[in-house]
Protein backbone atom coordinates (compact mmCIF):
# COMPACT_ATOMS: atom_id res chain seq x y z
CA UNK A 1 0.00 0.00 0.00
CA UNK A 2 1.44 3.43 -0.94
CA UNK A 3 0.49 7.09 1.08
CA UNK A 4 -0.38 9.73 0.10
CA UNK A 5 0.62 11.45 3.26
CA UNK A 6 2.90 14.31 3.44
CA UNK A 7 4.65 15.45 6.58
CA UNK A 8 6.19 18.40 7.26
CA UNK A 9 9.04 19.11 9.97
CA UNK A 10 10.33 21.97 11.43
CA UNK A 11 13.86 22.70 12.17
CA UNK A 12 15.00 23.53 15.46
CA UNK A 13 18.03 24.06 15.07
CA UNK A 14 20.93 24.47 12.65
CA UNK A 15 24.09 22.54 12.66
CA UNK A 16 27.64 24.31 12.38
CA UNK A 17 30.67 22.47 11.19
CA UNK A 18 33.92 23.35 9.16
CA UNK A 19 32.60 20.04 7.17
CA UNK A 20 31.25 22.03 4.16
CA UNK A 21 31.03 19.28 1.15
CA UNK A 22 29.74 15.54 1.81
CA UNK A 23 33.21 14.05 0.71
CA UNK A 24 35.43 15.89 2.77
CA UNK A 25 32.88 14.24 5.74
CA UNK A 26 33.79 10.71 7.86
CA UNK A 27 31.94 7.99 7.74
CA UNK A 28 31.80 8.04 11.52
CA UNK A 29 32.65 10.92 13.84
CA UNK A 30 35.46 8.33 15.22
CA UNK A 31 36.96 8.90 12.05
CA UNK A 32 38.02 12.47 12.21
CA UNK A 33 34.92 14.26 12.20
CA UNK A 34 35.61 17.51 14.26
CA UNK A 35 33.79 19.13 16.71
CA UNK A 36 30.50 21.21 15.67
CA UNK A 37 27.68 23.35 17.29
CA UNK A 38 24.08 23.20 16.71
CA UNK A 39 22.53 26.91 16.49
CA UNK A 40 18.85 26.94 18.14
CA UNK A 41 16.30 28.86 16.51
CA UNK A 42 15.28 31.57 18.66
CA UNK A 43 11.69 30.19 19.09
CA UNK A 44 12.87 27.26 20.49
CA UNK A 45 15.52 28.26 23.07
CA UNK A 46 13.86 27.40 26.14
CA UNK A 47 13.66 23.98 25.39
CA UNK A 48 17.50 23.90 26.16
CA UNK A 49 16.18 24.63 29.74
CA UNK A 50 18.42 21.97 31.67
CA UNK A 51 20.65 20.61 29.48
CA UNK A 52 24.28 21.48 31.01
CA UNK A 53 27.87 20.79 30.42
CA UNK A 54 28.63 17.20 30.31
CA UNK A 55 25.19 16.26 29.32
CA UNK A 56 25.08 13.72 26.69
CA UNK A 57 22.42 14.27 23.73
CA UNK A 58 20.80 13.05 20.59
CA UNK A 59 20.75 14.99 17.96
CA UNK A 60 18.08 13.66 15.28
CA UNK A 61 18.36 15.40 11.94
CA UNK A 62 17.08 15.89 8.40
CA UNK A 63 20.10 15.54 5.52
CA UNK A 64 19.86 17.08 2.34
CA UNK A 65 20.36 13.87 0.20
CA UNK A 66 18.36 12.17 -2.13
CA UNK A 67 16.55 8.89 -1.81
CA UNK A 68 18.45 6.02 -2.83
CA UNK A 69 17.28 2.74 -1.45
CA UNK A 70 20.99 0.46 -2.31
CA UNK A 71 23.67 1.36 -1.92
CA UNK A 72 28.03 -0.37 -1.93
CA UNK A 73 29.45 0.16 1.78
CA UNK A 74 31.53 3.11 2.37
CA UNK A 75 30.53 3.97 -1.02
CA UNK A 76 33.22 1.55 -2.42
CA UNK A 77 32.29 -0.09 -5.43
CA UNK A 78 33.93 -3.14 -4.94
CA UNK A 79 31.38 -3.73 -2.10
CA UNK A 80 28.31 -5.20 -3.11
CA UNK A 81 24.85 -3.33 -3.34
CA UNK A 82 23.17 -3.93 0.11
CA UNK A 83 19.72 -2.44 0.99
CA UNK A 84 19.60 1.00 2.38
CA UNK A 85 17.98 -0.75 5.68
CA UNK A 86 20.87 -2.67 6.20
CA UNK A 87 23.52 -0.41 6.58
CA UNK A 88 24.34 3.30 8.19
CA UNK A 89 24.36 5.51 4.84
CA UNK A 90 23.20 8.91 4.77
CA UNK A 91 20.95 8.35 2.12
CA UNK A 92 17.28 7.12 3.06
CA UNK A 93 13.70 7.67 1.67
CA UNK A 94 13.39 10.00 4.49
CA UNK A 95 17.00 11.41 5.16
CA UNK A 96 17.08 11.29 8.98
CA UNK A 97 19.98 10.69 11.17
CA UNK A 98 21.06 11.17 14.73
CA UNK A 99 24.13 11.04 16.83
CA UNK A 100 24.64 10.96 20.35
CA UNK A 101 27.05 13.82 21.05
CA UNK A 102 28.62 14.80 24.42
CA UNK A 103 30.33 18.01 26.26
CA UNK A 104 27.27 19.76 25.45
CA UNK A 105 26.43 23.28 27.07
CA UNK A 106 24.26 26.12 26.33
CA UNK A 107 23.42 30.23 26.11
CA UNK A 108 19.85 31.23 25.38
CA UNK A 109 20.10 30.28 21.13
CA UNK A 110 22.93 27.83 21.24
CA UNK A 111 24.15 24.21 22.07
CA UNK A 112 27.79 23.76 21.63
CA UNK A 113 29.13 19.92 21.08
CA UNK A 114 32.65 18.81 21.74
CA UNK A 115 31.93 15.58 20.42
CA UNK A 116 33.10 15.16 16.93
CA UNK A 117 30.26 15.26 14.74
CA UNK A 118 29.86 14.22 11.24
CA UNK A 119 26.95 16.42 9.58
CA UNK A 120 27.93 18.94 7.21
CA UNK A 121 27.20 22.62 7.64
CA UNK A 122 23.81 23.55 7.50
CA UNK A 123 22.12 19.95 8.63
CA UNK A 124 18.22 20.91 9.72
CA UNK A 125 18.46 19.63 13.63
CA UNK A 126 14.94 18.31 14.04
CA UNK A 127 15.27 17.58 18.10
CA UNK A 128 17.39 16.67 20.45
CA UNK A 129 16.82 14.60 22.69
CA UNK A 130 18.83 13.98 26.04
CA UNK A 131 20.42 10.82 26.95
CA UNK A 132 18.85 9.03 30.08
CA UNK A 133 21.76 6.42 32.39
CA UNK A 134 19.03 3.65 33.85
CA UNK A 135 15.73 5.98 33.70
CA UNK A 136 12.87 7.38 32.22
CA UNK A 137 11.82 11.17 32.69
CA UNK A 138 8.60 12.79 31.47
């Protein structure tokens, strides 16, 4: 069965990087992915209310690429074609992502991260979400 459906989503948030161009971007942030900043929309800073240094979040995001549903790991094309399900590529039929990213802190429109993050400049932040040791919160 197909939808019809459309969905619309609302940044939050912008991230900022020195990663400008998708191949000068890691596969992982492990891999040399520096560290980035997400800038909060105005209209949505005081949902940063209690998220401090050393808090750990998720950052769940929107890329800009197209759909592609196989595709060769690590975009080598000596791998073979593997569903999009099946592995971590960037490119979905709906492009989101997260990462958990740590060393976080925060001033009224901004959320820095230490952690080294792989999203290019520009990557719609569509929530963040923080990251709970052993419980659930409300």
């Amino acid at each position: 069965m197909t939808s019809t459906v459309s969905y619309s989503l609302r940044p939050v948030g912008f991230v900022r990087s020195r990663v400008t161009a998708r191949d000068e971007s890691p596969k992982q942030g492990s891999e040399g992915a520096p560290g980035a900043w997400v800038d909060i929309e105005t209209a949505f800073a005081a949902a940063l209310d209690g998220v401090a240094a050393g808090h750990e979040v998720v950052l769940v995001t929107w890329l800009y690429q197209g759909v592609v549903l196989r595709v060769h790991l690590r975009d080598d094309s000596r791998n073979p074609l593997k569903g999009v399900f099946a592995t971590r590529s960037p490119d979905r039929p709906n492009p989101n992502w997260s990462a958990t990213v740590s060393g976080c802190w925060r001033s009224p429109s901004l959320c820095a991260c230490g952690s080294p993050l792989e999203a290019l400049d520009g990557t719609r932040v569509i929530d963040i979400k923080p990251v709970l040791a052993g419980s659930i919160d409300a």
